[in-house]
Protein backbone atom coordinates (compact mmCIF):
# COMPACT_ATOMS: atom_id res chain seq x y z
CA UNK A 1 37.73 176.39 87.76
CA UNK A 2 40.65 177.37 89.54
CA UNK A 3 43.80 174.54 89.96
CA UNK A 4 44.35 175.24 93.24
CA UNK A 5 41.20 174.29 94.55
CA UNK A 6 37.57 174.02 93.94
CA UNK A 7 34.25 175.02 95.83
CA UNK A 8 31.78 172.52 95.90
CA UNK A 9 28.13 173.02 97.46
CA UNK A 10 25.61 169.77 98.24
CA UNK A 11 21.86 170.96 97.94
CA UNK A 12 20.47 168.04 100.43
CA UNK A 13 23.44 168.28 102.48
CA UNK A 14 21.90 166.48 105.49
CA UNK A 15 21.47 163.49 103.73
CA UNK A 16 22.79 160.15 105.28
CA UNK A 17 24.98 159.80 101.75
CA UNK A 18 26.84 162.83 102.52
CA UNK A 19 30.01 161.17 104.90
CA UNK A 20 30.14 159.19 101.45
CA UNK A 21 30.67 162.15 99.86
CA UNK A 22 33.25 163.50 101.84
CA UNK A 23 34.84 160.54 102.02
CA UNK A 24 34.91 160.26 98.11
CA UNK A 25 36.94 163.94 97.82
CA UNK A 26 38.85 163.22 101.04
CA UNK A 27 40.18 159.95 98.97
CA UNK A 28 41.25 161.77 95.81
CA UNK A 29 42.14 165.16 97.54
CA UNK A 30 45.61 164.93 95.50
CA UNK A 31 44.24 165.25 92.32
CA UNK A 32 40.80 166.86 92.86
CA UNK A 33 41.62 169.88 95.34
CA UNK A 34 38.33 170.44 97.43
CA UNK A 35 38.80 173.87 99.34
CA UNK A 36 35.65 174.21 100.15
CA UNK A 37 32.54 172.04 100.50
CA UNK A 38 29.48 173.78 101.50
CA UNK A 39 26.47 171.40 102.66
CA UNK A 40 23.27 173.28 102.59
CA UNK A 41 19.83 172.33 103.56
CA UNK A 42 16.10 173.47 104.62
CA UNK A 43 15.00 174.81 108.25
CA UNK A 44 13.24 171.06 108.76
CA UNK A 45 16.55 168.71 108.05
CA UNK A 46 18.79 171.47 110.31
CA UNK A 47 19.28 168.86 112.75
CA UNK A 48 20.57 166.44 110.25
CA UNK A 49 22.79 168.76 108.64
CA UNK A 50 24.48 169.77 112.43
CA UNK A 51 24.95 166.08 113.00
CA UNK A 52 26.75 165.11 109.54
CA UNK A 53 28.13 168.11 109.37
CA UNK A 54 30.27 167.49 112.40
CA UNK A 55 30.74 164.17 111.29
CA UNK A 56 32.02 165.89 107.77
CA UNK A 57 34.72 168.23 109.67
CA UNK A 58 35.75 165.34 112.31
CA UNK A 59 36.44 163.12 109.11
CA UNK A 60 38.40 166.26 107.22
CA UNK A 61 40.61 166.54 110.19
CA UNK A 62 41.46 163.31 110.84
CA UNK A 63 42.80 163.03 107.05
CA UNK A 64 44.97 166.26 107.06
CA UNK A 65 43.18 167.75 104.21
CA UNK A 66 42.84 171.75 103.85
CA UNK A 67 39.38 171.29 103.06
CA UNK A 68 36.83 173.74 104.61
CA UNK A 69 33.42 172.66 105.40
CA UNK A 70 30.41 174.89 105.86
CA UNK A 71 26.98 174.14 106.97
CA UNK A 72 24.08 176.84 105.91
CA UNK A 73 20.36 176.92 105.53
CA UNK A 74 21.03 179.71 102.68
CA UNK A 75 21.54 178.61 99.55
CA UNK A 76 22.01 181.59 97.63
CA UNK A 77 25.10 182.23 99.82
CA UNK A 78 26.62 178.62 99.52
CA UNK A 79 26.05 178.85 95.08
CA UNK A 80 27.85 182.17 94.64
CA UNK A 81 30.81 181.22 92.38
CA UNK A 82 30.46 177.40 93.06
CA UNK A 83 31.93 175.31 90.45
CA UNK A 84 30.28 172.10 91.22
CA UNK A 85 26.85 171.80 92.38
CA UNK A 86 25.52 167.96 93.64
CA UNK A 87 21.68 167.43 94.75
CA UNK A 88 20.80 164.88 96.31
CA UNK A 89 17.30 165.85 97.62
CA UNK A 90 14.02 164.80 99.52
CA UNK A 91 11.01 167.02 99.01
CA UNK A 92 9.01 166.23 101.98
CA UNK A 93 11.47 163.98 103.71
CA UNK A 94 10.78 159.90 103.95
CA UNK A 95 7.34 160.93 105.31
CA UNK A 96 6.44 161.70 101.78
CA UNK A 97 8.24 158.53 100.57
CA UNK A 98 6.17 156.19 102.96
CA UNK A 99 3.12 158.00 101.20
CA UNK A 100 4.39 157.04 97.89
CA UNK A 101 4.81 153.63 98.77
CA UNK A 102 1.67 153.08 101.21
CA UNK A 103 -0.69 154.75 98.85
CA UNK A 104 -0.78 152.90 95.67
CA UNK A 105 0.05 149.66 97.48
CA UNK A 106 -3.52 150.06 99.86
CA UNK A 107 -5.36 149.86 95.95
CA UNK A 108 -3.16 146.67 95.47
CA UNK A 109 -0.51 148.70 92.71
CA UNK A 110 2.99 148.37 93.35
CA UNK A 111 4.31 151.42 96.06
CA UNK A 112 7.66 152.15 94.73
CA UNK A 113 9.94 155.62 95.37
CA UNK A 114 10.79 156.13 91.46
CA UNK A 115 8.56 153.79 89.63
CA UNK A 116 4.98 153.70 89.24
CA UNK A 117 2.71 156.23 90.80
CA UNK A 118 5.19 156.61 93.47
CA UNK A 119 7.34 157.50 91.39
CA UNK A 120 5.79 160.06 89.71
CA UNK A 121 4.99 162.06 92.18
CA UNK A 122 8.42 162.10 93.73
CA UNK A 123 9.06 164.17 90.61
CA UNK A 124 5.98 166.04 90.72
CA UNK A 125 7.39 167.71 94.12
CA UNK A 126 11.03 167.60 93.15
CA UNK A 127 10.95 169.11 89.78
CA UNK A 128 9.91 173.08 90.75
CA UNK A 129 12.37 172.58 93.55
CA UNK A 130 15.18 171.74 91.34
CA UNK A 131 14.75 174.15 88.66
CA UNK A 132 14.33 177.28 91.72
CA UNK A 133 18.06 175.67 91.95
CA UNK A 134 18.99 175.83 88.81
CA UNK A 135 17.70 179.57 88.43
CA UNK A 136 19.66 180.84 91.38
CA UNK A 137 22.51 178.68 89.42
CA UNK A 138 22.38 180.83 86.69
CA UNK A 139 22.79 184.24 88.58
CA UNK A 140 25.51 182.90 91.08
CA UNK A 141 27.50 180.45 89.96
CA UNK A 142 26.58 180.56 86.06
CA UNK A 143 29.26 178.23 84.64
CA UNK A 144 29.54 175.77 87.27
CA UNK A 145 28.54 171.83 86.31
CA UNK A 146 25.06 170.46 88.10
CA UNK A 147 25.56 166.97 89.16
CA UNK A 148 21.92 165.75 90.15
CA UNK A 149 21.73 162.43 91.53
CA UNK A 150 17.99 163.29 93.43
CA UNK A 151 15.76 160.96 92.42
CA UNK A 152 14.11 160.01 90.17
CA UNK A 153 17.23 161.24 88.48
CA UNK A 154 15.92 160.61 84.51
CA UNK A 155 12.83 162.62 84.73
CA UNK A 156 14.61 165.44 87.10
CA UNK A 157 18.09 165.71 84.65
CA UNK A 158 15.19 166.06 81.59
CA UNK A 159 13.12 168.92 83.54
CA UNK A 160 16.50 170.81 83.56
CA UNK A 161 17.38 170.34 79.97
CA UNK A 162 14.62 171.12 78.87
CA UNK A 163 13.24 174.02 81.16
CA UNK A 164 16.31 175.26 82.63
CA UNK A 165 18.59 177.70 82.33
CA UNK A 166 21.90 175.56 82.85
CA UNK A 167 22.92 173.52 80.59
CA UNK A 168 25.83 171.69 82.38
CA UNK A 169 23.33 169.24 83.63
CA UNK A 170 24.65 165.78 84.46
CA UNK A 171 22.51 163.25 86.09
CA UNK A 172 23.77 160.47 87.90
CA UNK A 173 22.93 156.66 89.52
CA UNK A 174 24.36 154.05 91.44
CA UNK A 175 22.89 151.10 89.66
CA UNK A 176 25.33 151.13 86.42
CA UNK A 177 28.09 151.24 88.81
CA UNK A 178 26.64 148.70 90.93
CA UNK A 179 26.15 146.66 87.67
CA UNK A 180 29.63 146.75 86.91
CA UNK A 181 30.42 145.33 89.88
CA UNK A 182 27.88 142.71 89.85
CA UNK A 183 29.37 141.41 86.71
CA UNK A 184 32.90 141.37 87.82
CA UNK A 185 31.85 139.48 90.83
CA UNK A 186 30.62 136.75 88.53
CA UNK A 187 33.88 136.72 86.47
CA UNK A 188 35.65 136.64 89.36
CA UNK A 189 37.71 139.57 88.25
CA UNK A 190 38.33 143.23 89.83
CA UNK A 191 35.76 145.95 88.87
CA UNK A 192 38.76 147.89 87.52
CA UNK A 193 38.80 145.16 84.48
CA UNK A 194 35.21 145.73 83.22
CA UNK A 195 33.65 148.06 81.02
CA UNK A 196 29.94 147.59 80.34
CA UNK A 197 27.91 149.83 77.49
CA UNK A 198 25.04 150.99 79.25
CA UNK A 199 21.86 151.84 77.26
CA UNK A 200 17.86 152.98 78.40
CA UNK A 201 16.73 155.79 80.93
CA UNK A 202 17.36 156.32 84.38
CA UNK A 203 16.29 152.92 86.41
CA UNK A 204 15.72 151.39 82.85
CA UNK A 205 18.64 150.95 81.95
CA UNK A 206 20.34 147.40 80.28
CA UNK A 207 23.78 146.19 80.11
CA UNK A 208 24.36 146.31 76.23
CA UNK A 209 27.72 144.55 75.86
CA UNK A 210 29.87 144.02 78.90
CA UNK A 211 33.62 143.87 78.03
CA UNK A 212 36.52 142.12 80.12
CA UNK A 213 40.18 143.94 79.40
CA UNK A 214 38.27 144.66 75.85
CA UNK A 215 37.04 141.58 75.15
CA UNK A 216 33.14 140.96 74.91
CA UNK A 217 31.66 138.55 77.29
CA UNK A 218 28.30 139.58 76.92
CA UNK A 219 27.07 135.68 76.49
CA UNK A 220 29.15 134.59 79.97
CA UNK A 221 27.15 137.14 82.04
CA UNK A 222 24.11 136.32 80.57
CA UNK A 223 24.96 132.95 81.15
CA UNK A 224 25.82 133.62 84.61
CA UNK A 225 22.40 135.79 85.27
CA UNK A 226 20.48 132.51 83.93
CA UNK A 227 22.36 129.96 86.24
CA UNK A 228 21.51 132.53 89.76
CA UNK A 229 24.78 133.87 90.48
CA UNK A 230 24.03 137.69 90.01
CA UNK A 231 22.62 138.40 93.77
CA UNK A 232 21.29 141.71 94.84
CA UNK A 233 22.78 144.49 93.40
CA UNK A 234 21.07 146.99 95.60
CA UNK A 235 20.15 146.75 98.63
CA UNK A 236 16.55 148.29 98.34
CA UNK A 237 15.56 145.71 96.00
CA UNK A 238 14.40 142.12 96.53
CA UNK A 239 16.97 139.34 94.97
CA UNK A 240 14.52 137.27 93.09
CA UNK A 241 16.39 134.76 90.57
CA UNK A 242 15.76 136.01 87.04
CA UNK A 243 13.87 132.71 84.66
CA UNK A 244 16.74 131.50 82.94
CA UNK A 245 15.05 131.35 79.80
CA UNK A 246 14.27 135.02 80.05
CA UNK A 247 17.63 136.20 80.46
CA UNK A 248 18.33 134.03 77.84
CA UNK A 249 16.14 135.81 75.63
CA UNK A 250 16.92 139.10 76.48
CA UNK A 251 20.44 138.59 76.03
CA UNK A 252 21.60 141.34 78.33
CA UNK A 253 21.99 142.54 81.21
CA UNK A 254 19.19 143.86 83.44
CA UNK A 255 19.45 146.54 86.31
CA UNK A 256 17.17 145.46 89.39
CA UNK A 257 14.47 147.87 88.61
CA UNK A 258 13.31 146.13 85.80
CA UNK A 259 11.93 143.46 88.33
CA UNK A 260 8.92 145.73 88.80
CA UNK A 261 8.24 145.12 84.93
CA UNK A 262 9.02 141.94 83.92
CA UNK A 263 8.44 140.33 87.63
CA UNK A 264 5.44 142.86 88.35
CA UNK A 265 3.10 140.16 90.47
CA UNK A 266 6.07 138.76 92.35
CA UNK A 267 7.44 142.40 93.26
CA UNK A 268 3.90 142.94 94.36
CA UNK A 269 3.30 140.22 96.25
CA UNK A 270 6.19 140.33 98.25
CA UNK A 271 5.53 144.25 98.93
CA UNK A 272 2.22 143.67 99.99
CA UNK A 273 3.76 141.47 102.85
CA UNK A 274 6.15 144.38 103.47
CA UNK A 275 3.22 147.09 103.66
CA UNK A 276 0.61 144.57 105.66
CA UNK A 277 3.28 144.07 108.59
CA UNK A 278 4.26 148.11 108.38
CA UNK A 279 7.61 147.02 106.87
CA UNK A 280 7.43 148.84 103.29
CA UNK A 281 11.16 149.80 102.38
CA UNK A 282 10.59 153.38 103.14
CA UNK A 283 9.23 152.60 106.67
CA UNK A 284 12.56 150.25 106.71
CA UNK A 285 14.76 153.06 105.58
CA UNK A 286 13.63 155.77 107.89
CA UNK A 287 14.86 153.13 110.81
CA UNK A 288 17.49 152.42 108.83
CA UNK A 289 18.23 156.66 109.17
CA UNK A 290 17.35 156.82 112.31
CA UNK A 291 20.08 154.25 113.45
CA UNK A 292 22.80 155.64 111.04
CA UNK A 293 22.16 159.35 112.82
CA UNK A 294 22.77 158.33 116.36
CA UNK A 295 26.22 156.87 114.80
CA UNK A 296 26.83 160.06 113.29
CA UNK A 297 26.25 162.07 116.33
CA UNK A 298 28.88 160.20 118.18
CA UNK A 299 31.93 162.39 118.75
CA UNK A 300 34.39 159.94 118.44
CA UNK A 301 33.53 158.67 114.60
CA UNK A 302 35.56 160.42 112.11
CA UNK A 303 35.01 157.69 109.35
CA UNK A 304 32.00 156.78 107.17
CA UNK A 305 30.27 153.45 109.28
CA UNK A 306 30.12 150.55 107.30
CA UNK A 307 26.05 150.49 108.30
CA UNK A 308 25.84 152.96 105.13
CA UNK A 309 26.40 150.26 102.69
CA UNK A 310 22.32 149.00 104.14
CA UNK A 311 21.15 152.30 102.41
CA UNK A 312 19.94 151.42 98.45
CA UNK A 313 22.43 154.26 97.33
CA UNK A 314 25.30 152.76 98.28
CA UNK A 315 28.00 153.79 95.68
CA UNK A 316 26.21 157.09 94.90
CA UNK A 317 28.35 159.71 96.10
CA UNK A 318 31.39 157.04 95.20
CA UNK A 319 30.10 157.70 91.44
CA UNK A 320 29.33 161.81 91.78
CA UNK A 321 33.16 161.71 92.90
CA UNK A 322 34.64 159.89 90.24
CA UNK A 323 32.28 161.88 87.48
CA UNK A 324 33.60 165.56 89.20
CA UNK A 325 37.17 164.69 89.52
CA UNK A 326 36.87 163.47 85.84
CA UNK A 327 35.49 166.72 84.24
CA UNK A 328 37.66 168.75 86.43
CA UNK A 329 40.87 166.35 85.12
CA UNK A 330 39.80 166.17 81.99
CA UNK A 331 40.30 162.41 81.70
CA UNK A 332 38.37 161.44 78.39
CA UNK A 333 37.07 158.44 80.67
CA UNK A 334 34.37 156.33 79.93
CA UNK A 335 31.30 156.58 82.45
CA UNK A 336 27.69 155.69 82.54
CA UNK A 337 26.00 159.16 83.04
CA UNK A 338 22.11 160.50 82.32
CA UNK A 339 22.66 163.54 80.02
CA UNK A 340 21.31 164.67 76.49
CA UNK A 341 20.55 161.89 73.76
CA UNK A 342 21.76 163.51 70.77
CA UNK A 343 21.54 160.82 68.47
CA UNK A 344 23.19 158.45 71.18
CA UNK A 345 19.95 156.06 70.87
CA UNK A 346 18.30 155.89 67.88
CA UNK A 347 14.42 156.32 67.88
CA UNK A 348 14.64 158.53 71.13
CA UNK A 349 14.55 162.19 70.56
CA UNK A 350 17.74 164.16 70.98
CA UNK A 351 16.22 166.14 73.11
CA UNK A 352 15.01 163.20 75.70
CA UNK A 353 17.60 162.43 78.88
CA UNK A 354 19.02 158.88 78.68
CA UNK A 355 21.32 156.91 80.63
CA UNK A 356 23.93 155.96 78.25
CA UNK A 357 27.88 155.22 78.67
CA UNK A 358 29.64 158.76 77.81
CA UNK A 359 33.28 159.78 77.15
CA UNK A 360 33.76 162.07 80.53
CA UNK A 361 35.42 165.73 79.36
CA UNK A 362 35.89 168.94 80.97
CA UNK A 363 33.32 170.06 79.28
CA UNK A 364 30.92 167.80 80.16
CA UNK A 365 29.87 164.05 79.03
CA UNK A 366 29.93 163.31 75.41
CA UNK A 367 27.58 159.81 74.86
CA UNK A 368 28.61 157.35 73.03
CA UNK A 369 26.65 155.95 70.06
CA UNK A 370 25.02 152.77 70.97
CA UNK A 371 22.71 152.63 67.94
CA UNK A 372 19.23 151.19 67.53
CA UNK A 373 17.23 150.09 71.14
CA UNK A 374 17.29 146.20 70.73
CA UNK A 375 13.93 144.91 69.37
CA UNK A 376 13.25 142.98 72.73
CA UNK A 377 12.89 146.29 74.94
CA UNK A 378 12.22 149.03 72.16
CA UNK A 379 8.31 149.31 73.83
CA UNK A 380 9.02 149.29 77.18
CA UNK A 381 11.45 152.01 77.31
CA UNK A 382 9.60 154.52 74.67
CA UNK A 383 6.81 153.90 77.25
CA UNK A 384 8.82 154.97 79.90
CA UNK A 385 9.79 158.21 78.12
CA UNK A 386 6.67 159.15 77.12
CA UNK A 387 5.43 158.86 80.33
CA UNK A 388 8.51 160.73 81.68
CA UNK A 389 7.92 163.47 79.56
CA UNK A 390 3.73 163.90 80.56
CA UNK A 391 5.15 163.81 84.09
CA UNK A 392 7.41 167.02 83.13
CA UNK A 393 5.18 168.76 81.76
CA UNK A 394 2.69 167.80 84.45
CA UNK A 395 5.21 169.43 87.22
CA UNK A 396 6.10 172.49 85.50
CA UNK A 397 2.93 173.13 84.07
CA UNK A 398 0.30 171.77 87.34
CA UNK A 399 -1.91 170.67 84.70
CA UNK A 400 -4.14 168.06 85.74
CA UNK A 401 -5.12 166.57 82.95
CA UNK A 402 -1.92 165.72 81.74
CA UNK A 403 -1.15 164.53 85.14
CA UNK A 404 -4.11 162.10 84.80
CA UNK A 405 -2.64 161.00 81.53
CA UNK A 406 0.84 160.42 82.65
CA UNK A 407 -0.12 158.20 85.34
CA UNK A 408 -2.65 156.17 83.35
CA UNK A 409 -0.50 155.12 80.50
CA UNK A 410 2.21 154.03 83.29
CA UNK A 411 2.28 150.11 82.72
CA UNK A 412 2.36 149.83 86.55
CA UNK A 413 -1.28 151.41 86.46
CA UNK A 414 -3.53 148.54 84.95
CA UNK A 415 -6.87 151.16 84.69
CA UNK A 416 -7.85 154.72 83.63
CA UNK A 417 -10.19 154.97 86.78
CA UNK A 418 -7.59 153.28 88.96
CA UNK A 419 -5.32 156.28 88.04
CA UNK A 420 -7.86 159.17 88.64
CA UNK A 421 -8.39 157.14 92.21
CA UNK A 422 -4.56 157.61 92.68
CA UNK A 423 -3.81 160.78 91.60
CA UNK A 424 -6.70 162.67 93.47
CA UNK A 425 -5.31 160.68 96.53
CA UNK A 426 -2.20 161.30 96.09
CA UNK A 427 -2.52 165.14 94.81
CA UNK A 428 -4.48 165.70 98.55
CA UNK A 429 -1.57 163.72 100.48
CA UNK A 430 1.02 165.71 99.24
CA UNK A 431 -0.93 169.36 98.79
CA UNK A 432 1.84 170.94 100.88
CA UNK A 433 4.27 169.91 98.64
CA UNK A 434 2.31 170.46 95.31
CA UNK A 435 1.43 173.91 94.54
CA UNK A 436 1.06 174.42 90.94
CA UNK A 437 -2.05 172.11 91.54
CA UNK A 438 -3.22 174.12 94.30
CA UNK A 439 -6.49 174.81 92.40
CA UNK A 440 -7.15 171.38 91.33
CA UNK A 441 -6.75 169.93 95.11
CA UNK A 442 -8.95 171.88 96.44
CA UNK A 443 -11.53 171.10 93.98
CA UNK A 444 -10.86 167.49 94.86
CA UNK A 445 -11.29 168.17 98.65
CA UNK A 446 -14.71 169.94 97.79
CA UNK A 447 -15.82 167.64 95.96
CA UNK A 448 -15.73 164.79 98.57
């Protein structure tokens, strides 16, 4: 990476995140030199990509930054000597979310983008997509870092380390940093004053020990959680009070996703509301997009709207930021990153992707050692890995049967028939999206 400047390309680049983005290196321009920021998607989000691209050049010009912005549907030519590469995805666009939400949640399952069945197939589309990027990586821009924040970002940032050919893999998520903010609310302190060690998988992960200018006041949060005073700490997930008692027990610090585990028939109920009025959060979120891209297409905006913060990923691209201008600075920092295990958690292989607080160097995170998985949620999150890895292999491989596997030891999926009945569904639903189980749809679609 050269010092005087840095080329930066965004698979996904017509996302709604990206004025967050640009905002992010527009902010720390002085000491993280973008020169060039190429946003790249596919022939069917062009539109998008016109529309927040102008948006991106409008806001670059306004700030006085020598930052050049480029817009392409070719990503081979964006890669070629790239140093940073961010994705932040949708394979089949929010159409294919509201499938992954409406689908399981018409069987009376909870419909969720990166949990669940949902959730699995999400990857199951993503995952061949992502490592195609990570092979032209390897030929074009061989040495540059691969900041992935497409979800679901766990199972994706695994796929890569262990099938791909780059291994300057970082995965990334908004909830840790969205945690850390949550728990400085309930101090009453700044964010700036709390350091939290994060340990679990990617939308499973727990507050460990929470620390306030180095002191531990683990037992205050906890405290806190159990009296109500943590609120919503994204937006795309309901704020139901945690039992005291159960926080209590746990004795740390949930993220939000853990609601669809440990609060699994009040999650459901109050999605089943959602999906019977045609309000499930993907249907909410592609209004939610719709709104945000007539904003963007205004001429006069040169800012990031403040209607972004409604998105769930608010504080995504704030994070991506802060992790790429601390590799490229070489700060030794401590952030909360998905990489390698390598002994950071015992009982997880070293091979598995966790989400785990890391030193942040230029050569990439370094995890901390947080020891032995607490008793309480040992279970739960080996489940989850195991399951994350079937799903893997499931994607790369198209195998159905360990497909069929994956999503019936999912704890979201009470039955082994209930999760043949969702995967043949949801195998035909997404066929355009699913071709290394080409062969195995269309012996479903015979069959009927």
């Amino acid at each position: 990476m050269k010092k005087d400047g840095i080329k930066i390309v965004t698979i996904g680049g017509g996302s709604s995140y990206t004025p967050e983005l640009v905002e992010g290196f527009i902010k720390r321009y002085n000491e993280l030199p973008v020169r060039e920021l190429w946003l790249v998607d596919v022939e069917a989000g062009k539109h998008k990509l016109e529309i927040v691209g102008e948006l991106a050049k409008r806001m670059v010009e306004k700030a006085g930054v020598p930052m050049e912005i480029h817009l392409t549907l070719d990503r081979r030519e964006a890669l070629k000597d790239a140093d940073f590469v961010t994705t932040q995805l949708r394979v089949g666009l929010l159409d294919a979310r509201i499938k992954d939400e409406r689908i399981p949640l018409s069987h009376g399952l909870i419909g969720q983008e990166t949990n669940g069945a949902g959730g699995m197939f999400k990857a199951l589309r993503t995952i061949p997509v992502i490592l195609d990027i990570d092979k032209d990586m390897a030929e074009l821009c061989p040495n540059a870092f691969l900041i992935n924040f497409t979800n679901p970002a766990g199972m994706v940032t695994e796929a890569l380390l262990r099938y791909g050919k780059n291994k300057r893999v970082i995965g990334l998520c908004n909830v840790p940093i969205n945690m850390e903010k949550a728990a400085a609310n309930m101090l009453g302190v700044d964010h700036s004053r709390i350091r939290m060690d994060f340990v679990g998988l990617n939308h499973m992960v727990y507050g460990k020990k929470i620390f306030l200018d180095g002191l531990d006041v683990t037992n205050q949060v906890v405290d806190a959680i159990a009296d109500g005073k943590m609120g919503a700490i994204v937006k795309n997930i309901k704020d139901f009070e945690w039992d005291a008692d159960f926080i209590k027990s746990l004795g740390m610090m949930p993220c939000p996703y853990h609601k669809y585990y440990y609060e699994t028939q009040e999650m459901l109920e109050s999605e089943l509301k959602e999906f019977a009025k045609g309000e499930t959060r993907a249907e909410v979120v592609k209004r939610l997009e719709d709104d945000l891209f007539k904003l963007y297409d205004d001429p006069n905006l040169d800012i990031k709207p403040p209607q972004l913060e409604k998105r769930g990923g608010a504080l995504y691209s704030d994070a991506a930021c802060r992790l790429i201008n601390s590799i490229y600075n070489d700060k030794g920092d401590i952030q909360p990153v998905d990489c390698r295990n390598n002994g950071a958690i015992e009982g997880l292989d070293d091979d598995s992707a966790v989400e785990v607080s890391c030193v942040i160097t230029k050569e990439g995170p370094r995890p901390l050692a947080m020891g032995k998985l607490p008793l309480q949620v040992t279970g739960l999150v080996q489940e989850i890995k195991n399951f994350e890895k079937l799903v893997i292999e499931a994607a790369v491989t198209g195998d159905y049967h360990t497909a069929l596997m994956a999503m019936s030891m999912n704890p979201l999926v009470p039955s082994d028939k209930m999760a043949k009945i969702l995967l043949d569904e949801l195998l035909v639903a997404h066929k355009d999206y699913l071709p290394q189980f080409k062969d195995e749809i269309a012996k479903i679609e015979s069959a009927k």
